[in-house]
C-alpha atoms as a PDB file:
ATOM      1  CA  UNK A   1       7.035 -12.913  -0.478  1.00  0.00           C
ATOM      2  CA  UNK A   2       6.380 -16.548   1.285  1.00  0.00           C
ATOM      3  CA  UNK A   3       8.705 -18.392   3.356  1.00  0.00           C
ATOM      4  CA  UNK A   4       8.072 -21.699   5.028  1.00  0.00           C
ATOM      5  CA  UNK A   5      10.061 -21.552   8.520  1.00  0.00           C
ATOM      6  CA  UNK A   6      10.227 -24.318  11.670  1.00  0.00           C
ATOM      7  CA  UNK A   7       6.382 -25.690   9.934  1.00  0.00           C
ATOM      8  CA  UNK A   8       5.499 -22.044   9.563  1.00  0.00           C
ATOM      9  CA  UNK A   9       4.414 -20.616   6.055  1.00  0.00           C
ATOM     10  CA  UNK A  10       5.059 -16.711   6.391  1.00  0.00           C
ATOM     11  CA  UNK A  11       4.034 -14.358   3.293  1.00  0.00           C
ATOM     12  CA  UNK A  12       4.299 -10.449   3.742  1.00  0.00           C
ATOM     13  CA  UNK A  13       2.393  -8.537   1.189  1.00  0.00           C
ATOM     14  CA  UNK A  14       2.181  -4.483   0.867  1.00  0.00           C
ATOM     15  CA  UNK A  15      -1.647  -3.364   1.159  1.00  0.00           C
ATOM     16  CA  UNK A  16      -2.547   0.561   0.252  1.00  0.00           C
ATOM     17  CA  UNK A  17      -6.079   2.126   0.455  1.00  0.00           C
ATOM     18  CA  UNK A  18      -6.580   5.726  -1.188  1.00  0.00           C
ATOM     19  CA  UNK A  19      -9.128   7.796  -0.188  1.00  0.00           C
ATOM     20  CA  UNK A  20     -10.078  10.716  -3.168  1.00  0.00           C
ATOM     21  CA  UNK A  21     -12.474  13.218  -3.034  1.00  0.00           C
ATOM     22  CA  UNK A  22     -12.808  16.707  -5.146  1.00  0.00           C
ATOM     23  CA  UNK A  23     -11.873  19.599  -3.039  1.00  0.00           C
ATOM     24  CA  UNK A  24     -12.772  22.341  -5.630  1.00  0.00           C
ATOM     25  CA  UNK A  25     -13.324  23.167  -8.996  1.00  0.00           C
ATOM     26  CA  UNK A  26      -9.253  22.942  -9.534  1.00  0.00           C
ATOM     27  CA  UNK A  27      -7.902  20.336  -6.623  1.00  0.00           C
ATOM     28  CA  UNK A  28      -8.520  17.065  -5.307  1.00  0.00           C
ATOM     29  CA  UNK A  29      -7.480  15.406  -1.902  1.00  0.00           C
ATOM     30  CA  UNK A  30      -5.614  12.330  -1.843  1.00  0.00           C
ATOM     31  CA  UNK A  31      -5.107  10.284   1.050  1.00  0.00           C
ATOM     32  CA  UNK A  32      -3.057   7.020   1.226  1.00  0.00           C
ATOM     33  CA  UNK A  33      -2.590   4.492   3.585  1.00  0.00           C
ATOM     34  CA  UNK A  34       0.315   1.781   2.891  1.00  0.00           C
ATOM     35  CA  UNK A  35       0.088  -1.459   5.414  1.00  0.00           C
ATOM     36  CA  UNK A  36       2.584  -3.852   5.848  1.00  0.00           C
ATOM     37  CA  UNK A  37       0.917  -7.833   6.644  1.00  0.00           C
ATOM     38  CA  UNK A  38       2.252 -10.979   7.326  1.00  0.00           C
ATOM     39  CA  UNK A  39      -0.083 -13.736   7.382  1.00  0.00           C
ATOM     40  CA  UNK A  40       1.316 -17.027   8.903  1.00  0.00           C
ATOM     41  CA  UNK A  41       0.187 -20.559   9.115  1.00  0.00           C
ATOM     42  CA  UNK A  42       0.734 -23.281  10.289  1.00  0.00           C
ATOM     43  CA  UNK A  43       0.765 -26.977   9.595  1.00  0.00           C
ATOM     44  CA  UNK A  44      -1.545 -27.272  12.168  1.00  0.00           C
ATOM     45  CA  UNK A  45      -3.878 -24.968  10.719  1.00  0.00           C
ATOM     46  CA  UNK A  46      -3.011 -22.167  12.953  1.00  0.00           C
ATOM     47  CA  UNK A  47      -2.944 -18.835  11.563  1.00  0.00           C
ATOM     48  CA  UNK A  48      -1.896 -15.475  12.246  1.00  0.00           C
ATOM     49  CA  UNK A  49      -1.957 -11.838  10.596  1.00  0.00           C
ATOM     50  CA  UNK A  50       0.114  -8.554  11.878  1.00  0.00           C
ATOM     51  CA  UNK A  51      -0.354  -5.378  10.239  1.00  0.00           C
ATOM     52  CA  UNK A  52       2.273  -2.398  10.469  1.00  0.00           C
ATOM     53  CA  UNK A  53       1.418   1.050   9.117  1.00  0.00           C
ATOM     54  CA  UNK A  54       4.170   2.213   6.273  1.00  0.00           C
ATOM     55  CA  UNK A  55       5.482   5.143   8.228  1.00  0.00           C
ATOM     56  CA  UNK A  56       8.551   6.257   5.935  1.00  0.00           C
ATOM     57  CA  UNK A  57       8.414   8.918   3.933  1.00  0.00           C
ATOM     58  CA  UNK A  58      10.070   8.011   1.065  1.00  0.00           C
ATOM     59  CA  UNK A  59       7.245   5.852   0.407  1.00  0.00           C
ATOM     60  CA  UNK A  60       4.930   8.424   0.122  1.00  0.00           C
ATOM     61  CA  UNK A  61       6.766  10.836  -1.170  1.00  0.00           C
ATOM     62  CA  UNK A  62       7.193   8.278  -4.423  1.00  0.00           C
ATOM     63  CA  UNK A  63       3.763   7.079  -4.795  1.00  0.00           C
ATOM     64  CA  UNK A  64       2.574  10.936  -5.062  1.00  0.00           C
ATOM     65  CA  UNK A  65       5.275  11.388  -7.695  1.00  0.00           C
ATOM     66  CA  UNK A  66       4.172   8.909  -9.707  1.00  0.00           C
ATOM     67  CA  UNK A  67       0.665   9.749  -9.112  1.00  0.00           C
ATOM     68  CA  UNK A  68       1.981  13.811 -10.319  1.00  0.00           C
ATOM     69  CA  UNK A  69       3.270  12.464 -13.507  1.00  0.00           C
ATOM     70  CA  UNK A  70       0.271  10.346 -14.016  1.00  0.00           C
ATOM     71  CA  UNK A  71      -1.851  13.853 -13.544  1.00  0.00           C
ATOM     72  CA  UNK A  72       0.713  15.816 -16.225  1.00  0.00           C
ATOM     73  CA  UNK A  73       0.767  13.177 -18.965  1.00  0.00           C
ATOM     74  CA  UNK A  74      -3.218  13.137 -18.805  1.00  0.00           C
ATOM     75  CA  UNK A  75      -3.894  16.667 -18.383  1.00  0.00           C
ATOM     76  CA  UNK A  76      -1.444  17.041 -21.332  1.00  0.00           C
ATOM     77  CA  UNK A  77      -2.959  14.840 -23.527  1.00  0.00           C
ATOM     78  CA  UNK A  78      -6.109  16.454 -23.282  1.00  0.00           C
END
């Protein structure tokens, strides 16, 4: 999402890093990370970045479901 506001260009985008390693035989660790960053500019040429760590939940909680169903449709197809 962009915005231009008072000369200021402000665009917030969603980042996530995943971390995945085999655990066993059977299991396999998955770690996610979402960020929240807004870059801003300026007409000037200024620029700016802030970076928030995605602490709710809910997030999480929905990217592993999808990433469960994911698993089940492949494991079932094999």
């Amino acid at each position: 999402m962009a915005a231009l506001l008072g000369g200021v260009r402000v665009e917030q985008r969603t980042f996530v890093t995943a971390s995945i390693e085999d655990f066993n035989a059977k299991q396999t660790r998955v770690r996610l990370n979402f960020v929240d960053k807004q870059f801003r500019s300026a007409t000037n040429g200024q620029q700016a970045t802030d970076e928030v760590v995605v602490e709710n939940p809910k997030i999480y909680e929905n990217a592993f479901e999808k990433i469960g169903e994911a698993v089940f449709i492949r494991t079932a197809q094999k």
